[in-house]
Protein backbone atom coordinates (compact mmCIF):
# COMPACT_ATOMS: atom_id res chain seq x y z
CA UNK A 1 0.00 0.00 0.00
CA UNK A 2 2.05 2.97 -1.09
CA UNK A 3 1.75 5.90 1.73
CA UNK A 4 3.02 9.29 1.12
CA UNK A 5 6.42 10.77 2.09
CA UNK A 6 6.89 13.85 3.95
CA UNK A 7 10.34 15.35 4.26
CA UNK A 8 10.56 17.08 7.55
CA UNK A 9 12.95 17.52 10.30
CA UNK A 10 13.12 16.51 13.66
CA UNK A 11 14.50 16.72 16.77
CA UNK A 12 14.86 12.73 16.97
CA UNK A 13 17.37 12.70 14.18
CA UNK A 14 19.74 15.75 15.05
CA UNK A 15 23.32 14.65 15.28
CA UNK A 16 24.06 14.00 19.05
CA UNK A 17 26.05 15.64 21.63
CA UNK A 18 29.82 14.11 21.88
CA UNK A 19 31.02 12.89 25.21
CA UNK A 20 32.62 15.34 28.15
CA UNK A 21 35.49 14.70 29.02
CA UNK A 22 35.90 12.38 32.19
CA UNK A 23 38.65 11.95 34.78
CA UNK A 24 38.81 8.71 34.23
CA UNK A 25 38.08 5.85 32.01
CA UNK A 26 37.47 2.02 33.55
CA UNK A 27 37.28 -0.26 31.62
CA UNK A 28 35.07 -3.23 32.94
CA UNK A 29 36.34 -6.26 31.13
CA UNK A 30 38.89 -6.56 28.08
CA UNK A 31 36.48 -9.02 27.10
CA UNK A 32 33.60 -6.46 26.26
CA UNK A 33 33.44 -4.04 23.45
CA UNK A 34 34.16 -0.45 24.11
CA UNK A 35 30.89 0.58 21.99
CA UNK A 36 28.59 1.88 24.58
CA UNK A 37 29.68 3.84 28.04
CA UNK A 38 28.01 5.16 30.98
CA UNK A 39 29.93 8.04 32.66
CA UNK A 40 29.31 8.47 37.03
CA UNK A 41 30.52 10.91 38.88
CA UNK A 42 32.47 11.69 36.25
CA UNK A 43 34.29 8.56 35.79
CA UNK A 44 33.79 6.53 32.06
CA UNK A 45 32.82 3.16 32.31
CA UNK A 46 32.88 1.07 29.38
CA UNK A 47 33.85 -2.78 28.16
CA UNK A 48 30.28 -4.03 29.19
CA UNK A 49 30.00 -7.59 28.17
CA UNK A 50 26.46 -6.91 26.87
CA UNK A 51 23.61 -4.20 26.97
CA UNK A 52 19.78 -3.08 25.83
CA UNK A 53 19.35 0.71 25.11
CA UNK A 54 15.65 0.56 24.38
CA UNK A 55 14.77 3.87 22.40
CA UNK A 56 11.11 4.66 23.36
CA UNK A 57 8.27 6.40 20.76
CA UNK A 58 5.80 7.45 23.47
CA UNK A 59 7.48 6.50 26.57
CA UNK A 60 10.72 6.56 27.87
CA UNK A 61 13.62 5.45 27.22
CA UNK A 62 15.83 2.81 29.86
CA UNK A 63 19.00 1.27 29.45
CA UNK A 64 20.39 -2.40 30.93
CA UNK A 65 24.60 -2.95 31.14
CA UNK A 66 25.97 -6.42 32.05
CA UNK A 67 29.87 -6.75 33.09
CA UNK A 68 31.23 -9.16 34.90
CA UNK A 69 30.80 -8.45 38.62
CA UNK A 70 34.51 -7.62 40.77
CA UNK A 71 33.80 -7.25 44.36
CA UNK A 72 37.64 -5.37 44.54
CA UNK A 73 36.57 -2.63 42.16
CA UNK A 74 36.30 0.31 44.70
CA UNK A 75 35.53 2.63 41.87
CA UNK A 76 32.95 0.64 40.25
CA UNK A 77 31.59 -0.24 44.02
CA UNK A 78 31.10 3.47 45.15
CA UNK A 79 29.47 4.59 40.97
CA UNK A 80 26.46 2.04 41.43
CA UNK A 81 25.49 2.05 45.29
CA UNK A 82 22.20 1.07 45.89
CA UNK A 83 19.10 3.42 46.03
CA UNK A 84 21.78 6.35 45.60
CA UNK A 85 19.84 7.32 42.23
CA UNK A 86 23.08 9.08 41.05
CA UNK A 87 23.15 11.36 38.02
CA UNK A 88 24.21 9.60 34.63
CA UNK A 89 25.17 9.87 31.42
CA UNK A 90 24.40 6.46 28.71
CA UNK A 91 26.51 6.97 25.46
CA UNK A 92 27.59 4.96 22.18
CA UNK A 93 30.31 4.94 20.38
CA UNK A 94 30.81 8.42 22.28
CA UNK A 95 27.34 9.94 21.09
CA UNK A 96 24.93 10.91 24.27
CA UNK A 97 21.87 8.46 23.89
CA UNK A 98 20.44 10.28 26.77
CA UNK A 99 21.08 11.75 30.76
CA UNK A 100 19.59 9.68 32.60
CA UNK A 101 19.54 8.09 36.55
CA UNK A 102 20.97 5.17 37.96
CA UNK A 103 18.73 2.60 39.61
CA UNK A 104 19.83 -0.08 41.66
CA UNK A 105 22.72 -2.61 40.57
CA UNK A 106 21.11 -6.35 40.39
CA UNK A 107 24.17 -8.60 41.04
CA UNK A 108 23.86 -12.50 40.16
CA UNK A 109 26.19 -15.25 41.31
CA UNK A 110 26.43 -18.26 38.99
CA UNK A 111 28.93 -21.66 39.47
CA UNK A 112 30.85 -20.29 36.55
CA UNK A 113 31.28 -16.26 36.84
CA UNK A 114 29.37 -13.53 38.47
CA UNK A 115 27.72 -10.23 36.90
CA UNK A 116 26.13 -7.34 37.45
CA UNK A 117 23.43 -5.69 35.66
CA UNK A 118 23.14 -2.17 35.94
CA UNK A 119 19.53 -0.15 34.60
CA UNK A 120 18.37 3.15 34.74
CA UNK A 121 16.11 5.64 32.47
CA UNK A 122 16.35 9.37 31.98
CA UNK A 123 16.50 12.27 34.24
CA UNK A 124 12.51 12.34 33.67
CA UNK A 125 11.89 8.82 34.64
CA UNK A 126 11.09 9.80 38.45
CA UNK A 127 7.92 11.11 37.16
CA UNK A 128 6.98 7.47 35.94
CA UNK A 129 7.06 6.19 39.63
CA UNK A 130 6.43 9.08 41.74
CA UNK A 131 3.25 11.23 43.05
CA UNK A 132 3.39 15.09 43.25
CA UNK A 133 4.03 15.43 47.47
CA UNK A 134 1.03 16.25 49.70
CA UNK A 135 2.22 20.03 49.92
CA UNK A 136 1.40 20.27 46.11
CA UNK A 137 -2.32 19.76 46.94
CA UNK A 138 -4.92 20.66 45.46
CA UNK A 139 -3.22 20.15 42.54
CA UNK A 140 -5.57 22.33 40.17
CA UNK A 141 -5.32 23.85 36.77
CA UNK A 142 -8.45 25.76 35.18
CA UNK A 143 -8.17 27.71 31.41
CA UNK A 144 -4.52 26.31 30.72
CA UNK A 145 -2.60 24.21 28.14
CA UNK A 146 -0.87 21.33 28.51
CA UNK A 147 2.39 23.30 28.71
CA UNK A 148 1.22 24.80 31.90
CA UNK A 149 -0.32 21.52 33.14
CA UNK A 150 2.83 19.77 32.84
CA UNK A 151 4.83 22.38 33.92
CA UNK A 152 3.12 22.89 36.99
CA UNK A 153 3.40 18.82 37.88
CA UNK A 154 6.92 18.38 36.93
CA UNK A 155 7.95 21.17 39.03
CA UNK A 156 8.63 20.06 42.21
CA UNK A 157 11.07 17.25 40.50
CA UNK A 158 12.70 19.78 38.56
CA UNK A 159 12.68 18.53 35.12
CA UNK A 160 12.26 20.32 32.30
CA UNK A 161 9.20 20.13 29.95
CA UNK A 162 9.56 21.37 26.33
CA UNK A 163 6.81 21.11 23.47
CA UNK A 164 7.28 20.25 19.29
CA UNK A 165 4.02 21.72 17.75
CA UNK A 166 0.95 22.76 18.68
CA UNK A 167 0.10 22.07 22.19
CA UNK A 168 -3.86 22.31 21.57
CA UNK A 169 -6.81 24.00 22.98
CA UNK A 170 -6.88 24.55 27.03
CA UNK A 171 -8.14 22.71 29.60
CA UNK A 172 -11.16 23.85 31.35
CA UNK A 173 -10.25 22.40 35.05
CA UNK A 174 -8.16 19.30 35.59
CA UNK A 175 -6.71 18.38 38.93
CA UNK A 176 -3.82 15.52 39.16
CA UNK A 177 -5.55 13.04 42.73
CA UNK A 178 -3.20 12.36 45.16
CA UNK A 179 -2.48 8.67 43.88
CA UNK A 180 -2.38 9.69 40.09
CA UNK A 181 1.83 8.89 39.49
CA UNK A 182 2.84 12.62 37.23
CA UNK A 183 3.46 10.61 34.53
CA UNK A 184 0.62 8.63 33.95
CA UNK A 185 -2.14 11.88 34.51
CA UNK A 186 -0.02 13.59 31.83
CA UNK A 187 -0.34 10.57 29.38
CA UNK A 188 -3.68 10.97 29.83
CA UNK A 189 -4.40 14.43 28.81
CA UNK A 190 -1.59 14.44 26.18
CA UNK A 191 -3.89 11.90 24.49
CA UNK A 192 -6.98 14.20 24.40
CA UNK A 193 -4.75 17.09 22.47
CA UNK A 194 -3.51 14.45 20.53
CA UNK A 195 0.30 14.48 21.73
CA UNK A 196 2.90 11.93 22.04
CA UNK A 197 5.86 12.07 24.91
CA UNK A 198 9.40 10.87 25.60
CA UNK A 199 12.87 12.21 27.13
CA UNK A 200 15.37 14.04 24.92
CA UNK A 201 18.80 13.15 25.28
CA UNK A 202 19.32 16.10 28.06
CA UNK A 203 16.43 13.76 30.14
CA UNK A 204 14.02 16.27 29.37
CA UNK A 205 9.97 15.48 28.97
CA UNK A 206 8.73 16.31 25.52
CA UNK A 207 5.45 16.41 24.57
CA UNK A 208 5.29 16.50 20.43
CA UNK A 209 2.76 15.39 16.78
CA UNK A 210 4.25 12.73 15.09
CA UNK A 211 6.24 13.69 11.67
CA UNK A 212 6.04 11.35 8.44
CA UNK A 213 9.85 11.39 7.09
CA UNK A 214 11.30 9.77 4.32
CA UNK A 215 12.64 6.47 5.19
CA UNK A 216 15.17 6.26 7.32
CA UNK A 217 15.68 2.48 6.70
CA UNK A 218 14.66 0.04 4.34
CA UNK A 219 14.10 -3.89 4.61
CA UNK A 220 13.54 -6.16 2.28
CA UNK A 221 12.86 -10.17 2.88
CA UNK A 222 15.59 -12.22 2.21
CA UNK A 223 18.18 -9.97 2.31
CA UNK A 224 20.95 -8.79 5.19
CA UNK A 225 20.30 -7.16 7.37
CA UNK A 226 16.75 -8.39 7.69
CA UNK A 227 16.51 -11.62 10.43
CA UNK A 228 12.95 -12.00 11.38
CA UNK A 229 9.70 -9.69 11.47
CA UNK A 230 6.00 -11.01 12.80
CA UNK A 231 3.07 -9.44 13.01
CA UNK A 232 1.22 -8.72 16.09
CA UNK A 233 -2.35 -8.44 15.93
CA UNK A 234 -4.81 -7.32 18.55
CA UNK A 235 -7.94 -8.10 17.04
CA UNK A 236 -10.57 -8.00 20.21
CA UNK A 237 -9.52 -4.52 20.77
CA UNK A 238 -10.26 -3.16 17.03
CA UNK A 239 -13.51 -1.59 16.50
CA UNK A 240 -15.86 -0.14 14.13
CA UNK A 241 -16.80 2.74 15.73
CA UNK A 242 -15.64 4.72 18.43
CA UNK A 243 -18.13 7.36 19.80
CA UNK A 244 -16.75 9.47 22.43
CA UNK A 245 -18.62 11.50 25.06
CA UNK A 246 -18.11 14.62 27.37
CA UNK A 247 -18.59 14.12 31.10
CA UNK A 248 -22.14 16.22 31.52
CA UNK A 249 -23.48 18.18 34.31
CA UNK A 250 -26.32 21.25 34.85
CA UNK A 251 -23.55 23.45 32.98
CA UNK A 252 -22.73 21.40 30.05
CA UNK A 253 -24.91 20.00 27.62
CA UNK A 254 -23.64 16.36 26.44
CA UNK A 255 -21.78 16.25 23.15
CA UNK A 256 -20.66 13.05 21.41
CA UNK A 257 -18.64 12.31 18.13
CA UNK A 258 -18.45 8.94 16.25
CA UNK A 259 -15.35 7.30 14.46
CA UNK A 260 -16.06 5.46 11.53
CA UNK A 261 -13.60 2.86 11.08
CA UNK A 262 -14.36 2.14 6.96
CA UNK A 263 -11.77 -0.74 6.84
CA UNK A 264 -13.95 -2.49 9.40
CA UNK A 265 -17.08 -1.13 8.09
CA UNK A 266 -16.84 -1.97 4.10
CA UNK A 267 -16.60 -5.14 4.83
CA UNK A 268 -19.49 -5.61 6.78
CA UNK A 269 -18.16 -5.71 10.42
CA UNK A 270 -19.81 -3.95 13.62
CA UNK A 271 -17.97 -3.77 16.69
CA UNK A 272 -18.80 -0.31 18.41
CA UNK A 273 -17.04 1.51 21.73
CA UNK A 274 -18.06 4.21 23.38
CA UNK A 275 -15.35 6.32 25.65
CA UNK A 276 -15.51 9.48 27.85
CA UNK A 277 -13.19 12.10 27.48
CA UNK A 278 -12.33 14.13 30.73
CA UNK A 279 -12.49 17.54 30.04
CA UNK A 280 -14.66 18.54 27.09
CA UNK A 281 -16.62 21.39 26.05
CA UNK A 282 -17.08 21.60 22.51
CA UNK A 283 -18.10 19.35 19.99
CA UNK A 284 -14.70 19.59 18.01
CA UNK A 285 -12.83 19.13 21.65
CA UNK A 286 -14.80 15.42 21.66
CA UNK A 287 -13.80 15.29 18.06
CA UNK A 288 -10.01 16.07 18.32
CA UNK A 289 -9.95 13.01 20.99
CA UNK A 290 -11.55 10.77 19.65
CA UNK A 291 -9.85 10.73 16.50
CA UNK A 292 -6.40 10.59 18.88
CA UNK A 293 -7.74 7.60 20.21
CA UNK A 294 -8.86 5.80 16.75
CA UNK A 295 -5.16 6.70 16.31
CA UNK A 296 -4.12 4.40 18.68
CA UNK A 297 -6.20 1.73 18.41
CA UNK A 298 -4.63 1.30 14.91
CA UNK A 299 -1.42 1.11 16.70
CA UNK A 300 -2.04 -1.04 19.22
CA UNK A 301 -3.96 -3.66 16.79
CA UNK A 302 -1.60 -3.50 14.09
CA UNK A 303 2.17 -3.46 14.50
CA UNK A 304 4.73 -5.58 13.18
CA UNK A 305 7.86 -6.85 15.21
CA UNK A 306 11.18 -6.57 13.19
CA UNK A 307 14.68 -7.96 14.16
CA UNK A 308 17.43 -7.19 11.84
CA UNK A 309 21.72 -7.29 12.50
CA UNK A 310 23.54 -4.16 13.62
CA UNK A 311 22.45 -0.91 15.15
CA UNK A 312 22.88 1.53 11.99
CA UNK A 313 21.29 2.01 8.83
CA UNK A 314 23.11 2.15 5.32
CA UNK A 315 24.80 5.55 6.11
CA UNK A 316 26.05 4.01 9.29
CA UNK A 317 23.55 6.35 11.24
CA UNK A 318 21.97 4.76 14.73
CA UNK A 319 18.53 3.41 14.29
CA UNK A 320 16.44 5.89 15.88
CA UNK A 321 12.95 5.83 17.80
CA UNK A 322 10.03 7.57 15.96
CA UNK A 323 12.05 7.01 12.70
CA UNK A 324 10.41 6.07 9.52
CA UNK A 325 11.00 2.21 8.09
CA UNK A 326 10.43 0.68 4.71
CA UNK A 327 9.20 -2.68 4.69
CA UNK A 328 9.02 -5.67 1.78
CA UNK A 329 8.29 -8.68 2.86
CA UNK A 330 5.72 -11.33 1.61
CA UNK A 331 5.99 -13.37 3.72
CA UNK A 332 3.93 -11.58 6.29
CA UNK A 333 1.52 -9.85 3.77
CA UNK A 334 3.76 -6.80 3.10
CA UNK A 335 3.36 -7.18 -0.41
CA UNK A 336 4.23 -3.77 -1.69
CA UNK A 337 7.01 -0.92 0.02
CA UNK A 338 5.61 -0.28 3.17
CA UNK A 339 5.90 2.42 5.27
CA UNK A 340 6.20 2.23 9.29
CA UNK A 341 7.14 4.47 11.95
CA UNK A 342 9.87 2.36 14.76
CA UNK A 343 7.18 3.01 18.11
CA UNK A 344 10.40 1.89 19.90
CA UNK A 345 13.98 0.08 19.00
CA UNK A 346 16.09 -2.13 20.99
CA UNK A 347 20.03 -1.60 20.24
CA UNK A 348 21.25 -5.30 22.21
CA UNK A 349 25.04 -6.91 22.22
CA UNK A 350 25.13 -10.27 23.51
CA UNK A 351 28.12 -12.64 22.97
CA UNK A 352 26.26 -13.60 19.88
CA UNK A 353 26.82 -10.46 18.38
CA UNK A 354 24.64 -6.81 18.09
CA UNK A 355 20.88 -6.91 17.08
CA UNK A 356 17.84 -4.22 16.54
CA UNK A 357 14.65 -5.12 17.65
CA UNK A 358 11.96 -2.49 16.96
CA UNK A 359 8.44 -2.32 17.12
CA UNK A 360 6.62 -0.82 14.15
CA UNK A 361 3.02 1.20 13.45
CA UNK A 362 1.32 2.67 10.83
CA UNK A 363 2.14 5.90 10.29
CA UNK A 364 -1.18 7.49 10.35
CA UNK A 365 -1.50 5.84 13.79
CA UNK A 366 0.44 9.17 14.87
CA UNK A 367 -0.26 11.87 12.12
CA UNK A 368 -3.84 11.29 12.04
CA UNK A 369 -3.64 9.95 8.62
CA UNK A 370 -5.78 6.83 9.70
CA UNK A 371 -5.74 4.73 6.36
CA UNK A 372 -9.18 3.03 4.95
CA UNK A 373 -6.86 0.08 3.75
CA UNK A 374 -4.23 -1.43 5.32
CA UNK A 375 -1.00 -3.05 3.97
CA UNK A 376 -2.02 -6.43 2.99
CA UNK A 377 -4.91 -4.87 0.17
């Protein structure tokens, strides 16, 4: 199914900020690679036996380092103490992936060797775990965007919140409960004003609309570097027609909007869902979400898993989350050039050698460009 190409820019593709200088490098095994680095406390720590860097489209990023485990290494002891949550910074091949925290070290004895594992996500992961503190409360915002609604519940943590496009219409009153984690209330309304989020490589939040680009990579069946890619259907949770509603009271009349699903619906199939949206005046507020959430649904229920050698595309540029992917493979009904956007990507070394995993969507799943066929017509 040929899809159109937009050229565009984007922050996800900018070239990436070298590596500080450190006082010292350490270098974990002779063993390991010296591809990928994690610098704490200013010290450079590389020769990691293996790693995942998992590159997240609408979530965050995290990162997972394996070295063999030395009890004697005062330096390395002191960098990863437990629940410290020290300051990082994850890079490869020099290039800063991202700034990021350290969580705690998970060391495993074995008969033949010992490791560690170390993991940690960026600077604006503490927002994925953690509340706003009771002082916050109420925690109210009435006739604001979504800039000053994230702004005001990132604050106390300190992290940054920046915004790529439009940032929608305001928000008549929301109020973040006492057990909503920052993260997840966010998610929430960035859906309604149809916005995706991650970290940028400073560990920043960005909220941002998804950008068609010309393809980044290409795959095609049978050929290197292409291993593996599956399908992944989700076919209970794909409906006809998704009719949204306003929450109603003496002040505001109810309003409703209906999605018409016409791949579903020219060929004779009725499965209908009906969702309220928090915070909804106008007929083309219930509109805008409802549409964000038909969005979605298209990527939840259609994706394809793809697995291919190496972390770099034909220019010998890093595979890149939110990146766009062409796809030919008949195998799994991608008849034609396809066009995907990489939801996330999984840069792994093992032993065995370095692999991308990544998880692909439609691109109108993002852009609003919600196709009436899909690949396999």
């Amino acid at each position: 199914m040929p899809l159109v190409e937009r050229v565009t820019t984007s922050r996800f593709h900018e070239p990436r900020p070298k590596v500080a200088r450190t006082k010292k490098t350490i270098v974990l095994s002779d063993d390991g690679e010296q591809d990928a680095s994690i610098v704490i406390d200013g010290k450079k720590f590389t020769g990691w036996t293996g790693y995942e860097i998992a590159l997240a489209y609408d979530t965050l990023d995290t990162f997972s380092f394996i070295a063999p485990y030395d009890r004697y290494n005062a330096e390395l002891l002191e960098a990863i103490m437990p629940f410290a949550f020290k300051s990082c910074d994850v890079f490869y091949h020099d290039n800063l992936v991202f700034k990021g925290t350290l969580l705690t070290p998970d060391p495993e004895l074995a008969a033949e060797s010992s490791e560690i594992a170390l993991q940690g996500y960026p600077l604006c992961g503490v927002l994925n775990d953690c509340m706003a503190p009771p002082a916050k409360y109420p925690l109210q915002c009435a006739g604001i965007n979504m800039k000053g609604v994230a702004e005001a519940a990132c604050e106390f943590y300190n992290i940054p919140v920046l915004f790529d496009g439009e940032m929608g219409a305001d928000f008549t009153e929301v109020s973040i409960e006492p057990t909503d984690k920052i993260l997840d209330f966010l998610s929430k309304l960035s859906k309604q004003r149809d916005l995706l989020f991650t970290n940028t490589e400073k560990g920043e939040l960005l909220f941002f609309k998804a950008k068609q680009e010309k393809a980044f990579a290409s795959f095609v069946e049978g050929k290197p570097p292409l291993t593996s890619i599956k399908p992944k259907f989700d076919a209970q949770q794909f409906y006809s027609h998704i009719t949204g509603y306003n929450k109603t009271d003496a002040e505001y009349p109810t309003v409703s909007y209906t999605y018409e699903n016409k791949y579903l619906i020219n060929k004779g199939v009725l499965r209908h869902l009906a969702i309220t949206i928090d915070d909804a005046e106008t007929s083309s507020d219930v509109e805008s979400a409802v549409k964000s959430y038909a969005g979605r649904m298209f990527a939840d229920c259609v994706s394809f898993e793809l697995e291919c050698e190496g972390h770099v595309n034909e220019k010998n540029e890093l595979f890149q989350k939110g990146m766009t992917v062409c796809v030919n493979a008949p195998s799994v009904m991608l008849v034609n050039d396809t066009h995907f956007i990489a939801r996330d990507v999984k840069l792994k070394r093992t032993t065995e050698g370095k692999t991308s995993t990544m998880t692909l969507v439609l691109p109108g799943s993002y852009t609003g460009e919600i196709p009436e066929a899909l690949p396999w017509e």
